[in-house]
Every structure is written in C-alpha cells, then in structure tokens.
PDB file of N, CA and C in Angstrom:
ATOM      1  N   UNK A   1      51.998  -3.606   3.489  1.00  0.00           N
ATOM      2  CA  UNK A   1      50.807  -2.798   3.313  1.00  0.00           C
ATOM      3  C   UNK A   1      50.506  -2.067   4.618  1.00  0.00           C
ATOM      4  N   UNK A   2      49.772  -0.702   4.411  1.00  0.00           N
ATOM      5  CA  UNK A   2      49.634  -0.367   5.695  1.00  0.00           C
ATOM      6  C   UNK A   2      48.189   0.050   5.906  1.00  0.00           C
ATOM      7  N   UNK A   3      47.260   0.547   6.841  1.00  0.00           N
ATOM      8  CA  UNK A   3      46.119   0.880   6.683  1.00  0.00           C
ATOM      9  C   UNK A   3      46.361   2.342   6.853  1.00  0.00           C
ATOM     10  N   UNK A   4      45.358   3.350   5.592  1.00  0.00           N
ATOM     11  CA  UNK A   4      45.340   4.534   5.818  1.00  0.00           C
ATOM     12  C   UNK A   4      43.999   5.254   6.025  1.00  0.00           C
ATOM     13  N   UNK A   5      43.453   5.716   7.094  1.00  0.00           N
ATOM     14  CA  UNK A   5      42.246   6.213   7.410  1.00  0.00           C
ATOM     15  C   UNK A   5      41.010   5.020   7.013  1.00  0.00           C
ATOM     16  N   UNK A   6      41.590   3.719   7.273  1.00  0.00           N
ATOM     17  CA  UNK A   6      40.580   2.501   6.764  1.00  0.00           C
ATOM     18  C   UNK A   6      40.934   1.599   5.365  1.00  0.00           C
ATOM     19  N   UNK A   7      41.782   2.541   4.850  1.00  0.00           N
ATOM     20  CA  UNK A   7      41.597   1.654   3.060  1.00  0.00           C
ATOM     21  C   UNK A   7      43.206   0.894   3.483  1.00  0.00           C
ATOM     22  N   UNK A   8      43.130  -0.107   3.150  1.00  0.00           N
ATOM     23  CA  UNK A   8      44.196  -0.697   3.052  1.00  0.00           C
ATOM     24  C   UNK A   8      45.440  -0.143   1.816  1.00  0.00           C
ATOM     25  N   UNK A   9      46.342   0.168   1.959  1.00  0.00           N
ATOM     26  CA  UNK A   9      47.522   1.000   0.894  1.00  0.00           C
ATOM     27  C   UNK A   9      48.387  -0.316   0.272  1.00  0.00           C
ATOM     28  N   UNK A  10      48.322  -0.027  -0.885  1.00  0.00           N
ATOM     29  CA  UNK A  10      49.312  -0.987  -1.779  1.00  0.00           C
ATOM     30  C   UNK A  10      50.639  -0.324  -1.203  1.00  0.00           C
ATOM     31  N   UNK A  11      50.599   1.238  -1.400  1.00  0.00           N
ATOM     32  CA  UNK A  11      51.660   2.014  -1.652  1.00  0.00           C
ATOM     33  C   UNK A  11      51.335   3.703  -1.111  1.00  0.00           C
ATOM     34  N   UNK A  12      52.435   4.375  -1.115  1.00  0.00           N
ATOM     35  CA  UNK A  12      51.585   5.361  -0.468  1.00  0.00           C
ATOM     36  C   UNK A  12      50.257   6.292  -1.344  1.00  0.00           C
ATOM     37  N   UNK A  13      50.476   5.927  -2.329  1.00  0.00           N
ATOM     38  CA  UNK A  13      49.443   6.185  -3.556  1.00  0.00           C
ATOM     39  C   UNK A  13      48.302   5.667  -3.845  1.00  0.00           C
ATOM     40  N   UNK A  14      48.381   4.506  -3.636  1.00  0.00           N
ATOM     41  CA  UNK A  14      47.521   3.485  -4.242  1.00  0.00           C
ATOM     42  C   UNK A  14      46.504   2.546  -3.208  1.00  0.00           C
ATOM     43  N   UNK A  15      45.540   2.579  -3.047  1.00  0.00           N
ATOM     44  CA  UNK A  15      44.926   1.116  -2.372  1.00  0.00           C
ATOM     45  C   UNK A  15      44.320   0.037  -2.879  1.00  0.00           C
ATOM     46  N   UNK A  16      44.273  -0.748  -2.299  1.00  0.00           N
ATOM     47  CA  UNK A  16      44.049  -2.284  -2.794  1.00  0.00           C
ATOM     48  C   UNK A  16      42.613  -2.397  -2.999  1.00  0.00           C
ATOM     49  N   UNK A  17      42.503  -3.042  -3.689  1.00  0.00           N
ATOM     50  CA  UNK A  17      41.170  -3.550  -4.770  1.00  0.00           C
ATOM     51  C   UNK A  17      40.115  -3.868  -3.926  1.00  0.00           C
ATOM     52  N   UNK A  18      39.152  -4.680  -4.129  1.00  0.00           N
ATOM     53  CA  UNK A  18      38.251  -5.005  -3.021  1.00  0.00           C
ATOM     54  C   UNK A  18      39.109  -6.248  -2.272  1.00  0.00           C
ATOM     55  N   UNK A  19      38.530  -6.537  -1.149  1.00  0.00           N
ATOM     56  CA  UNK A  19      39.046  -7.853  -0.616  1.00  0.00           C
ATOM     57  C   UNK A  19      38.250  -8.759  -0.369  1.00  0.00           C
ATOM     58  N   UNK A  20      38.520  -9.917  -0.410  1.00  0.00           N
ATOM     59  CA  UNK A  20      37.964 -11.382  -0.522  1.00  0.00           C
ATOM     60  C   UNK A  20      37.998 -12.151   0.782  1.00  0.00           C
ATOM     61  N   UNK A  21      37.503 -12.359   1.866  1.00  0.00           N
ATOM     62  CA  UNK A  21      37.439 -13.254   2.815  1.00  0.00           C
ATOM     63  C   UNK A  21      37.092 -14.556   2.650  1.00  0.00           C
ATOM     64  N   UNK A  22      38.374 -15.534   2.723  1.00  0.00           N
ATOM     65  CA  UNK A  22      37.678 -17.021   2.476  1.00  0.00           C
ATOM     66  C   UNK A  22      37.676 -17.549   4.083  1.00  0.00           C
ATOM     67  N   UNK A  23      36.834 -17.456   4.651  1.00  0.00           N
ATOM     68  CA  UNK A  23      36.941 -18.113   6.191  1.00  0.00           C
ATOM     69  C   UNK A  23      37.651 -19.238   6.179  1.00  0.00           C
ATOM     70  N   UNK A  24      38.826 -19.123   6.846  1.00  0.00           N
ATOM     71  CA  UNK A  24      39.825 -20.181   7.539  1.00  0.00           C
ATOM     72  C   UNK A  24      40.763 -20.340   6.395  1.00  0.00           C
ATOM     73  N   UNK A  25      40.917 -19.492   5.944  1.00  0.00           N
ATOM     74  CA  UNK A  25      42.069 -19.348   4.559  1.00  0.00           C
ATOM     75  C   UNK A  25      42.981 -17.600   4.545  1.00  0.00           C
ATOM     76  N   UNK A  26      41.936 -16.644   5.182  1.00  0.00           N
ATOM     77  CA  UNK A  26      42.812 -15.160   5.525  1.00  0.00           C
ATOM     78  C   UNK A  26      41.705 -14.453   4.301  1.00  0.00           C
ATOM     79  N   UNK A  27      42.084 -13.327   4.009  1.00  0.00           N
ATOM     80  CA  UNK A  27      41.750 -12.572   3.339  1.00  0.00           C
ATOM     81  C   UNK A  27      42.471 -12.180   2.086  1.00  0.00           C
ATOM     82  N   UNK A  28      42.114 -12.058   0.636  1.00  0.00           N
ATOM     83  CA  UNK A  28      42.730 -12.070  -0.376  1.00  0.00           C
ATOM     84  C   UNK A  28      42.483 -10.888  -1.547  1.00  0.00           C
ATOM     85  N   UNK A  29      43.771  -9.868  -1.993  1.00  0.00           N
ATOM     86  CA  UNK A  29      43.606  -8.908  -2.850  1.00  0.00           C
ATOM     87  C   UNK A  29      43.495  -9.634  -4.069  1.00  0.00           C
ATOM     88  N   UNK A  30      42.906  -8.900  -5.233  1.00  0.00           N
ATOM     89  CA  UNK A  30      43.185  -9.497  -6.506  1.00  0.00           C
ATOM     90  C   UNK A  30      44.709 -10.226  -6.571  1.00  0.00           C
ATOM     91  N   UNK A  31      45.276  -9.172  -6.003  1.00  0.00           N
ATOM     92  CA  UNK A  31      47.210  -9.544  -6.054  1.00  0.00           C
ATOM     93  C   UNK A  31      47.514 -10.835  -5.121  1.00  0.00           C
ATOM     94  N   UNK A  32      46.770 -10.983  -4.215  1.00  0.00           N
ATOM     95  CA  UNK A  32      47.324 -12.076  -3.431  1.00  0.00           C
ATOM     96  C   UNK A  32      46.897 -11.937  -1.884  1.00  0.00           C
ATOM     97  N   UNK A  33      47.226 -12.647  -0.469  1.00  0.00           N
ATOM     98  CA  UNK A  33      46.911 -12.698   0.419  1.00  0.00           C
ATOM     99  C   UNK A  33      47.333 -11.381   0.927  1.00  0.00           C
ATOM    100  N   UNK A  34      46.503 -10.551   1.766  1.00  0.00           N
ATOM    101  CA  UNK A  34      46.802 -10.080   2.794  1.00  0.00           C
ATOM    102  C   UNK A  34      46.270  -9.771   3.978  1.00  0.00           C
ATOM    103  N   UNK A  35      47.651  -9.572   5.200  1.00  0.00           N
ATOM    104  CA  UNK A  35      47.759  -9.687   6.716  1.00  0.00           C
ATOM    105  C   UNK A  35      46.752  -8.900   7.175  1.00  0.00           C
ATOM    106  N   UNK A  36      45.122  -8.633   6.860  1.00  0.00           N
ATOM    107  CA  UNK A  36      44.168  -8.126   7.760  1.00  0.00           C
ATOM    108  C   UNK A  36      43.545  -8.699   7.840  1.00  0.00           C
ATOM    109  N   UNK A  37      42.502  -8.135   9.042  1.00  0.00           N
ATOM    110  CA  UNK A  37      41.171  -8.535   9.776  1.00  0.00           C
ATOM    111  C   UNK A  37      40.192  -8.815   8.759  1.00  0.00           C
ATOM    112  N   UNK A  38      39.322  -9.456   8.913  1.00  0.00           N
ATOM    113  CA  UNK A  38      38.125  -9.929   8.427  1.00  0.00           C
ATOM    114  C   UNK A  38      37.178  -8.370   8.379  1.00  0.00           C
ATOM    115  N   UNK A  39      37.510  -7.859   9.684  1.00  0.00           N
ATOM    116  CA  UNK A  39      36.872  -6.292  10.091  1.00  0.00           C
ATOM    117  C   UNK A  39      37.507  -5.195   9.360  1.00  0.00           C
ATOM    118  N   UNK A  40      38.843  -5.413   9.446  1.00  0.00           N
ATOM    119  CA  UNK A  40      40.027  -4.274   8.323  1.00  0.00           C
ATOM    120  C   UNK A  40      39.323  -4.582   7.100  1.00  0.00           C
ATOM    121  N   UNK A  41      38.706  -5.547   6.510  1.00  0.00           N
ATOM    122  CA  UNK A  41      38.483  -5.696   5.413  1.00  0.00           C
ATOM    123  C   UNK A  41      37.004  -5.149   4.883  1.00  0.00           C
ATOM    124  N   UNK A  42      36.443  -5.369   5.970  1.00  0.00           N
ATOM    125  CA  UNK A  42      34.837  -5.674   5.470  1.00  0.00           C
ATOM    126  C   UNK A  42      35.028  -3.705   5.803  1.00  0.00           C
ATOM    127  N   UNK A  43      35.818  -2.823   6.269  1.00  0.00           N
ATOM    128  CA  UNK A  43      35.766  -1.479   6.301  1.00  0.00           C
ATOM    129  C   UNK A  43      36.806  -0.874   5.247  1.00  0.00           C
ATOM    130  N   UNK A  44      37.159  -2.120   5.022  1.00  0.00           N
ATOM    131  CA  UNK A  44      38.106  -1.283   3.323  1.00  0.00           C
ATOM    132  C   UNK A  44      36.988  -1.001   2.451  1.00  0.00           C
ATOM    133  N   UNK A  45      36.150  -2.457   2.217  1.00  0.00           N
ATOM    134  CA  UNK A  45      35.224  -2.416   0.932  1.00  0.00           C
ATOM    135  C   UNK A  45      34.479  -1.673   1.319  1.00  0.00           C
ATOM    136  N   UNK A  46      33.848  -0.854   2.538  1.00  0.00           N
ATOM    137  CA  UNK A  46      32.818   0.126   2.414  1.00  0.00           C
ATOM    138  C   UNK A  46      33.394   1.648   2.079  1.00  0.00           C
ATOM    139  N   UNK A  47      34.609   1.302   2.563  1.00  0.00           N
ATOM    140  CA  UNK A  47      35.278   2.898   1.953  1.00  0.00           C
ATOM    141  C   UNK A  47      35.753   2.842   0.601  1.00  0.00           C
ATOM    142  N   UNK A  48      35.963   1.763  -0.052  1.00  0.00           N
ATOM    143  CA  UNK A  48      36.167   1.838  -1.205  1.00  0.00           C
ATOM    144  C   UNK A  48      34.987   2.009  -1.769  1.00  0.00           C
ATOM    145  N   UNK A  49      33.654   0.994  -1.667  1.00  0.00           N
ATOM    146  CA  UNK A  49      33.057   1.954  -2.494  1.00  0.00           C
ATOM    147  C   UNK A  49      31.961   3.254  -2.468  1.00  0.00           C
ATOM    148  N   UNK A  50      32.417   3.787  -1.326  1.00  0.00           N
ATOM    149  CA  UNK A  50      31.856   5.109  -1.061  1.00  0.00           C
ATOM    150  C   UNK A  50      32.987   5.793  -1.797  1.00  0.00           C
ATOM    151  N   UNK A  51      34.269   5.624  -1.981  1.00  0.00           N
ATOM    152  CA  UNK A  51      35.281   6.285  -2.968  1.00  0.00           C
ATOM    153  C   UNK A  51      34.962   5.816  -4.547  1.00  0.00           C
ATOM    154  N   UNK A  52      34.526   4.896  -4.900  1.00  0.00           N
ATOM    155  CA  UNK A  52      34.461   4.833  -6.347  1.00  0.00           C
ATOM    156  C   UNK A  52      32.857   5.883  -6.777  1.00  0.00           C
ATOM    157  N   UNK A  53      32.029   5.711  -5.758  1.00  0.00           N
ATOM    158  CA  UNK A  53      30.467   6.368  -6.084  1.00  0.00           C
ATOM    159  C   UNK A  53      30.723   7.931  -6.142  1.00  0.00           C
ATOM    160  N   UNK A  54      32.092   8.398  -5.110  1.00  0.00           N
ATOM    161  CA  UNK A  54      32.276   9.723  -4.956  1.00  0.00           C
ATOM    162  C   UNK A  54      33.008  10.414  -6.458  1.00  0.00           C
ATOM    163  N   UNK A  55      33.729   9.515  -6.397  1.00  0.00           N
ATOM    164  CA  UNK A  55      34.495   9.389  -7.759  1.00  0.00           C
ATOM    165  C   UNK A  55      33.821   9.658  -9.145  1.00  0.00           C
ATOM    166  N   UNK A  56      32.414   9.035  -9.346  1.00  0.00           N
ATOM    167  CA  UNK A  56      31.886   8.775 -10.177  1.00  0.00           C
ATOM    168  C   UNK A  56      30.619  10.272 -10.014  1.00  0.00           C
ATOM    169  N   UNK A  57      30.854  10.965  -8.692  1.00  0.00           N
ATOM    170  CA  UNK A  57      30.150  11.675  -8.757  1.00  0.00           C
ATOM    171  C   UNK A  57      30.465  13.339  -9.078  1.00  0.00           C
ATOM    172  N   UNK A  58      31.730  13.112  -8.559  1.00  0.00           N
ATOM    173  CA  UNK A  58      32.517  14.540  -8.668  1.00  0.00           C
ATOM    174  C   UNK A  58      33.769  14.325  -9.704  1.00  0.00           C
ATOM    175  N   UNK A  59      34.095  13.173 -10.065  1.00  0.00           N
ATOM    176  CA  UNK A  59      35.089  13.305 -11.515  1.00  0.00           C
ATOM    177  C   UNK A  59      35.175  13.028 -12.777  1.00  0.00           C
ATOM    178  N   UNK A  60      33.932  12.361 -12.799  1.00  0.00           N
ATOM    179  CA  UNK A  60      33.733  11.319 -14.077  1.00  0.00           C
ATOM    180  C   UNK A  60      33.292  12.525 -15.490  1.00  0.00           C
ATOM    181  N   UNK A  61      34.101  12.353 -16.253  1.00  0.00           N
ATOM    182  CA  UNK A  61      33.924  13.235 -17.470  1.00  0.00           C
ATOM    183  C   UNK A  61      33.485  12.452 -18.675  1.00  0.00           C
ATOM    184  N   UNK A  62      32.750  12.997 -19.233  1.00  0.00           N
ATOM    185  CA  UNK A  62      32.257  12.399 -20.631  1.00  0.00           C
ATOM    186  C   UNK A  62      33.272  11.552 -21.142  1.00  0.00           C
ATOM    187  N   UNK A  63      33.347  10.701 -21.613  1.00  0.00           N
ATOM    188  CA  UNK A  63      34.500   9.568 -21.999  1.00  0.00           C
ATOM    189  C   UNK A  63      34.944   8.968 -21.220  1.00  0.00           C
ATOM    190  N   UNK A  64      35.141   8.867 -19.964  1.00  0.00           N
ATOM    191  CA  UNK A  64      35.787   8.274 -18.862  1.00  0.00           C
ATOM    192  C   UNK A  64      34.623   7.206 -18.721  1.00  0.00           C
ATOM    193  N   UNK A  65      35.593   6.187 -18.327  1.00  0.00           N
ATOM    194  CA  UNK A  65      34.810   5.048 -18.007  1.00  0.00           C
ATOM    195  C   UNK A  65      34.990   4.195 -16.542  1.00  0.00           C
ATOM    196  N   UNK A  66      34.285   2.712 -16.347  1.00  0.00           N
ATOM    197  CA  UNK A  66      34.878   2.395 -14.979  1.00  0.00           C
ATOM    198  C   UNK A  66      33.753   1.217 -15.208  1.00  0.00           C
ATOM    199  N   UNK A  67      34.035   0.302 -13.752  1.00  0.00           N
ATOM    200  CA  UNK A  67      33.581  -0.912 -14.531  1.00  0.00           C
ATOM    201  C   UNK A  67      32.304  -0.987 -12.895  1.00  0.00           C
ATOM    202  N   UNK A  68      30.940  -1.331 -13.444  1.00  0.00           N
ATOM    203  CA  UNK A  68      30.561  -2.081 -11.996  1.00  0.00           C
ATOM    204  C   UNK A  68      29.244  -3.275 -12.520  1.00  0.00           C
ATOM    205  N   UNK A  69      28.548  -3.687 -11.803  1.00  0.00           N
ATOM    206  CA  UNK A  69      27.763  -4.689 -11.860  1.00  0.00           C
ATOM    207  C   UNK A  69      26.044  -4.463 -12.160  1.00  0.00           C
ATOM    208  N   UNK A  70      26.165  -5.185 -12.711  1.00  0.00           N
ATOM    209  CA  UNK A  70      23.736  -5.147 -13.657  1.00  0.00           C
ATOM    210  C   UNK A  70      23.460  -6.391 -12.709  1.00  0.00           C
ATOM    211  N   UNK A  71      22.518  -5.750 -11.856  1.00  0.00           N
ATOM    212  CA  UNK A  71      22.287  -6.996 -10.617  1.00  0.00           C
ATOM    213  C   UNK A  71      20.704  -6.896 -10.871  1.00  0.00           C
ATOM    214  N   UNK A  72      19.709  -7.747 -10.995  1.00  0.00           N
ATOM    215  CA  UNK A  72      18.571  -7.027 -10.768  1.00  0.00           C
ATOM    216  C   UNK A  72      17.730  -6.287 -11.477  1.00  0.00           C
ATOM    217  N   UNK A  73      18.410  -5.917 -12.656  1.00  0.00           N
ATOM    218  CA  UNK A  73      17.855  -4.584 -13.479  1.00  0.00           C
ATOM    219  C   UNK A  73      18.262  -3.416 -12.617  1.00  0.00           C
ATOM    220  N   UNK A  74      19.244  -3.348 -11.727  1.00  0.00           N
ATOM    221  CA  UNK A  74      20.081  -2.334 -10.820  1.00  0.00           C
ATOM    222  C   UNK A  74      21.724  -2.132 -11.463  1.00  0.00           C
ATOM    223  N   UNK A  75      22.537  -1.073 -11.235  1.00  0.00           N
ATOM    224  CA  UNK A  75      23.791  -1.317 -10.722  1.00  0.00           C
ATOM    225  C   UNK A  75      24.638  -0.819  -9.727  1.00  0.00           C
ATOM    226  N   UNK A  76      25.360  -1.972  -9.386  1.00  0.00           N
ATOM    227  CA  UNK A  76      25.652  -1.780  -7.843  1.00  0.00           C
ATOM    228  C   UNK A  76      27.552  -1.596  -8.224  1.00  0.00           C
ATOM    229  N   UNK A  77      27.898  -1.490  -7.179  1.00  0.00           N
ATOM    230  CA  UNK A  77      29.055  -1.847  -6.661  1.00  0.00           C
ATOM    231  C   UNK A  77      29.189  -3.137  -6.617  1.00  0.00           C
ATOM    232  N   UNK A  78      30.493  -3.553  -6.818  1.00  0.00           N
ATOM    233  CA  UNK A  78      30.494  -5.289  -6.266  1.00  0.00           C
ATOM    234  C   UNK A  78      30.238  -5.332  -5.030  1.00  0.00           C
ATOM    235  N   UNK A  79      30.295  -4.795  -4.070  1.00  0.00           N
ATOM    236  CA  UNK A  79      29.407  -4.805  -2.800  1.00  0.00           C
ATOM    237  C   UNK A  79      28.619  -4.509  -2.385  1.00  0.00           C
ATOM    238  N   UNK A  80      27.544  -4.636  -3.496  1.00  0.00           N
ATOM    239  CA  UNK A  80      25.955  -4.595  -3.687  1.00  0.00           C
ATOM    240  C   UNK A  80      25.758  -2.848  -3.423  1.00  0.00           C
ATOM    241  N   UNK A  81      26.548  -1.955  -2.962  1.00  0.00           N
ATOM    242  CA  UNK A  81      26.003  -0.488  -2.870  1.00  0.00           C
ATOM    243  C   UNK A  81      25.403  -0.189  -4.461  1.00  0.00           C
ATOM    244  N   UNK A  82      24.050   0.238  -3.757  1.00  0.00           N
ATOM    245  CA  UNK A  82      23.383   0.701  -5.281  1.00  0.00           C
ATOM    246  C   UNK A  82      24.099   2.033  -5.689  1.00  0.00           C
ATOM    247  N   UNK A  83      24.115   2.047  -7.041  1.00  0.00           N
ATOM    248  CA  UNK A  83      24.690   3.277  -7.862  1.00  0.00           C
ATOM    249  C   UNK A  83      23.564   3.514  -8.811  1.00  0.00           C
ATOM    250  N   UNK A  84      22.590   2.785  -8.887  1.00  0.00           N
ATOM    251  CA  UNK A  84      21.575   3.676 -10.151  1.00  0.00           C
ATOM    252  C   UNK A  84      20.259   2.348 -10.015  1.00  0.00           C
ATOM    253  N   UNK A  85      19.342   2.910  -9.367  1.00  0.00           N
ATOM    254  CA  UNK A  85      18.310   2.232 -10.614  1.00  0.00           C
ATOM    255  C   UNK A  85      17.391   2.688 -11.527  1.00  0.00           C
ATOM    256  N   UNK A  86      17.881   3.844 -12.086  1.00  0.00           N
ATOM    257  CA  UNK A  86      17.406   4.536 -13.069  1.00  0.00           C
ATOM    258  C   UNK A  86      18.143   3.825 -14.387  1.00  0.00           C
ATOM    259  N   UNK A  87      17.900   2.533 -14.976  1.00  0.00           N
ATOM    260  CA  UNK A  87      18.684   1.704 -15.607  1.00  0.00           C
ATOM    261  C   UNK A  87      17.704   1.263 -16.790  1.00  0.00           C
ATOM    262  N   UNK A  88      18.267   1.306 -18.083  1.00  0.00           N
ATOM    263  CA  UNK A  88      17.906   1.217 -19.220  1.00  0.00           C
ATOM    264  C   UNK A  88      18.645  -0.796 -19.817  1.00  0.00           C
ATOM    265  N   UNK A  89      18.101  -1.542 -20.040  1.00  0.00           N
ATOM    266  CA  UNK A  89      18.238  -2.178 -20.927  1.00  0.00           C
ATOM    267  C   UNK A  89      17.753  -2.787 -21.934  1.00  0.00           C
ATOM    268  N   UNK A  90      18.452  -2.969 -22.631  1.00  0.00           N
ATOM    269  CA  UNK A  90      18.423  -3.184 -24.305  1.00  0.00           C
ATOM    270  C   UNK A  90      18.999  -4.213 -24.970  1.00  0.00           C
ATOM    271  N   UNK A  91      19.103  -5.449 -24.767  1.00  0.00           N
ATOM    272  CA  UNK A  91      19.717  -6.061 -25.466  1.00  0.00           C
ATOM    273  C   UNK A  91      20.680  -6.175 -24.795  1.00  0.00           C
ATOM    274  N   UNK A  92      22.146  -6.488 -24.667  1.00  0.00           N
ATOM    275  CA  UNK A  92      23.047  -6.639 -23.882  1.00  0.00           C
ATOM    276  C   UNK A  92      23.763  -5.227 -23.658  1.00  0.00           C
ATOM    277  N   UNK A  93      23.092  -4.260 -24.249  1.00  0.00           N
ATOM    278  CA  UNK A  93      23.457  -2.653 -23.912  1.00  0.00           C
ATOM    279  C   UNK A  93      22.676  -2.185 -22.548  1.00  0.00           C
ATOM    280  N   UNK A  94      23.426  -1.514 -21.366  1.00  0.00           N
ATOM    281  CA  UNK A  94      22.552  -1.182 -20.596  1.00  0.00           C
ATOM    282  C   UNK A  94      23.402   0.504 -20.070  1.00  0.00           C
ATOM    283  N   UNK A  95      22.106   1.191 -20.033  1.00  0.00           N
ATOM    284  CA  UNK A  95      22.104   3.114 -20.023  1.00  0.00           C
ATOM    285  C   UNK A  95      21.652   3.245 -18.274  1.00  0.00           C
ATOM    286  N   UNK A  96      22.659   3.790 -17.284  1.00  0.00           N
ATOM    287  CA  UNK A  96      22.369   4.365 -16.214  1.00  0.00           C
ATOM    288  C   UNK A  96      22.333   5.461 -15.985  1.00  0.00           C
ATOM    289  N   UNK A  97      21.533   6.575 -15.013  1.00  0.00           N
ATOM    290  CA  UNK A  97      21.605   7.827 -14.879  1.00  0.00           C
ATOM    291  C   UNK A  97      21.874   7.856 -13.574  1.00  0.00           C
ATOM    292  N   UNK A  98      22.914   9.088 -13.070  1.00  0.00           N
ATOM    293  CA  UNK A  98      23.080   9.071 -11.505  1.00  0.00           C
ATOM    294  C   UNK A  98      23.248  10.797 -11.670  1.00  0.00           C
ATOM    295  N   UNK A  99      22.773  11.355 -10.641  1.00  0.00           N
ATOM    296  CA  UNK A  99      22.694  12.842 -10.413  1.00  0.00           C
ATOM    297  C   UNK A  99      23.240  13.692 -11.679  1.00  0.00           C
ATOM    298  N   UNK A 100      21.887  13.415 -12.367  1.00  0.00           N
ATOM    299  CA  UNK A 100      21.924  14.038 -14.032  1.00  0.00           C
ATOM    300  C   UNK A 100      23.272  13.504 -15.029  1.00  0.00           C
ATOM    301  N   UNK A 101      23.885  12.825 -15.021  1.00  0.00           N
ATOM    302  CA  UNK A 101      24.868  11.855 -15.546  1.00  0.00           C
ATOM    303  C   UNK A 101      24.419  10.697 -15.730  1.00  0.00           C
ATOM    304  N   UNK A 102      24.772  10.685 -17.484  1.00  0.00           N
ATOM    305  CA  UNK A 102      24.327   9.479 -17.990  1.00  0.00           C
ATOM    306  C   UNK A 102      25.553   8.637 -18.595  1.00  0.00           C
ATOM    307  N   UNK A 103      25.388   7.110 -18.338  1.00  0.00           N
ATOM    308  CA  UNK A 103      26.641   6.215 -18.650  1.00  0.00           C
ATOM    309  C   UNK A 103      26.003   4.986 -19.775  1.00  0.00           C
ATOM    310  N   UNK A 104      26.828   4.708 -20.776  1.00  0.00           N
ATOM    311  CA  UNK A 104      26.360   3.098 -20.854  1.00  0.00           C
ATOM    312  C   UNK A 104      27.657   2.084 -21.124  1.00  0.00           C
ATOM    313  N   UNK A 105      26.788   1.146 -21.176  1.00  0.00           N
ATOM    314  CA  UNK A 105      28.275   0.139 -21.586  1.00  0.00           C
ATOM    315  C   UNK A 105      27.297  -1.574 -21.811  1.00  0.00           C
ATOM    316  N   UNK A 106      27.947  -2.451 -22.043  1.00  0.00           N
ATOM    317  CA  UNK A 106      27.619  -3.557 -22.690  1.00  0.00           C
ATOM    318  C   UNK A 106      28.001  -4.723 -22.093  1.00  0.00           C
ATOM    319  N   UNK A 107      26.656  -5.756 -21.679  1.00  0.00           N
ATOM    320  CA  UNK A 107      26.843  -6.486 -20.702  1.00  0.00           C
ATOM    321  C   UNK A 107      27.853  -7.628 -21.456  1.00  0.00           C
ATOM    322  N   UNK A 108      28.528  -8.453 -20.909  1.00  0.00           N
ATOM    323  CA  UNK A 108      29.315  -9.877 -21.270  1.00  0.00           C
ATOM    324  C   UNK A 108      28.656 -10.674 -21.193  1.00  0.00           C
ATOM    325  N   UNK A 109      28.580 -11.673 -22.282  1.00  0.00           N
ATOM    326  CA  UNK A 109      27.953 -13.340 -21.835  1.00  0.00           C
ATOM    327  C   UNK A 109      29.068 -13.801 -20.237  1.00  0.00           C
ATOM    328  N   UNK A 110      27.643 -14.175 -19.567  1.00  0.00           N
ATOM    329  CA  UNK A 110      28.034 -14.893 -18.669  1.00  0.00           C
ATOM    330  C   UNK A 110      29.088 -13.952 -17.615  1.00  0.00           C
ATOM    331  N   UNK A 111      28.488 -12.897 -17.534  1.00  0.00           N
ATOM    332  CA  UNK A 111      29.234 -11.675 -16.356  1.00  0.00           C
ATOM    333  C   UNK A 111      28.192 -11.071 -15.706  1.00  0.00           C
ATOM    334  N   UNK A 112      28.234 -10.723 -14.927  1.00  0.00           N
ATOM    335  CA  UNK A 112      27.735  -9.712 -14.325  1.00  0.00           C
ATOM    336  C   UNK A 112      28.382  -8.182 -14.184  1.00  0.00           C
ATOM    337  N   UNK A 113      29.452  -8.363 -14.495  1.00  0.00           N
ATOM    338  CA  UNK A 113      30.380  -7.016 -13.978  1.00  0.00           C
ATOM    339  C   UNK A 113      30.120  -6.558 -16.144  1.00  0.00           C
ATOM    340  N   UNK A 114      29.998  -5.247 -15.893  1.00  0.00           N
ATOM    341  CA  UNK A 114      30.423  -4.683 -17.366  1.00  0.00           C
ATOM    342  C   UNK A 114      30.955  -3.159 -17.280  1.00  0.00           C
ATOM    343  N   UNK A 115      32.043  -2.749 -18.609  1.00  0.00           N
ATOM    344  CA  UNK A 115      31.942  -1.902 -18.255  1.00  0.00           C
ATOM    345  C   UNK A 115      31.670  -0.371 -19.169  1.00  0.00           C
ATOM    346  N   UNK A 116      31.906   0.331 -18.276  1.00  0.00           N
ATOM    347  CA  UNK A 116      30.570   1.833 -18.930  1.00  0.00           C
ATOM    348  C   UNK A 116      31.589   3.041 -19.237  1.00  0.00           C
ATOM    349  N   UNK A 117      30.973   3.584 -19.626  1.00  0.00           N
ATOM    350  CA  UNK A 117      31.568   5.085 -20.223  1.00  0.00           C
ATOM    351  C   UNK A 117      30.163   6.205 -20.227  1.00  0.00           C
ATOM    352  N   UNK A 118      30.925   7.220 -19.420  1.00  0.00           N
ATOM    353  CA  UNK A 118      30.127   8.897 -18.996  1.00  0.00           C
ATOM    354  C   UNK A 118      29.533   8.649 -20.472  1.00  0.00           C
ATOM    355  N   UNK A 119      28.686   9.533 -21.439  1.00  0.00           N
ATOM    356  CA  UNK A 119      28.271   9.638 -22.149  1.00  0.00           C
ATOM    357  C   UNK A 119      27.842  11.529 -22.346  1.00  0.00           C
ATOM    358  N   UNK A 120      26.579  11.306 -21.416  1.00  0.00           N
ATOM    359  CA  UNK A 120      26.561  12.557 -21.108  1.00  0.00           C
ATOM    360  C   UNK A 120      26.697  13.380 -19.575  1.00  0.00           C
TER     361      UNK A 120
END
C-alpha cells in the first residue's frame, strides 16, 4: 500500500476503507492489517470523509445510493462528520436533505449504519 496525498491506496485506483486502530494490536482495513501510523490513519479517515461528503455533493444522482449512519436523529459519517440534520424519521424509514438534495433509506434492526438512495 502506499500513501497518496494522505489516503492510504489499495491500488493506484482505489483507497482503503476507513481504518480501525486497536492500540497495541496496529491498525486494521476492513481487508486486514495495515503498516501505518495511528496519525497516517486518523488523516486517512478525515480525508476520506471529506471525499465521500464531496462525493455526495457534486456526484450523487437520483438513484445512486451510499451507505452512512442515524446517530442522534443526525447523519454522520462513521467518523461522526455531520452530513445532515435536516433528518426525517418515520418508522424505521429515515429522509435527509443536504444542499437541496434529498435521500432516504431504511434503518436495520440493531444497526446504526443504513443505507440511502438520492431521491430527489
């Protein structure tokens, strides 16, 4: 793996998921351990999700979907960055709005993470 402008690279395409710090165990991708800093890491997950919010702000098309977290009557990033609390729920249905874009999607028993689709 290599680091590119901060995000850690699966590949030259691709970067790695969020990362997991277990103190005195290393740091861990969904995929498995990897060789960075506690600091390489904790500056992956802020660029990642300033890339998924950017993402969601300049590409997300009606039907497109993506997955993040109902914290609060909020949703965040898994690293708590707020993405909306302009948040509708209903039953295990919950409706967010972010710079005139509206999403919903349907919470899981026993999750916090769900996931959504552009709408309008």
């Amino acid at each position: 793996m290599e680091i590119d402008n901060g995000l850690i690279m699966v590949d030259s395409e691709h970067c790695a998921g969020y990362l997991f710090d277990f103190a005195g165990r290393g740091v861990y991708s969904p995929d498995g351990k990897v060789e960075v800093t506690k600091a390489q890491a904790d500056e992956h997950n802020r660029l990642l999700a300033e890339a998924e919010l950017l993402g969601l702000d300049q590409n997300c098309e009606v039907g497109q979907y993506g997955t993040f977290y109902y914290v609060k009557e909020q949703v965040q990033t898994w690293t708590g960055v707020l993405v909306s609390s302009d948040v509708t729920r209903t039953g295990q249905s919950v409706t967010f709005r972010r710079n005139g874009k509206v999403y919903r999607g349907r919470l899981q028993k026993e999750a916090d993470c769900f996931n959504f689709r552009r709408i309008k």
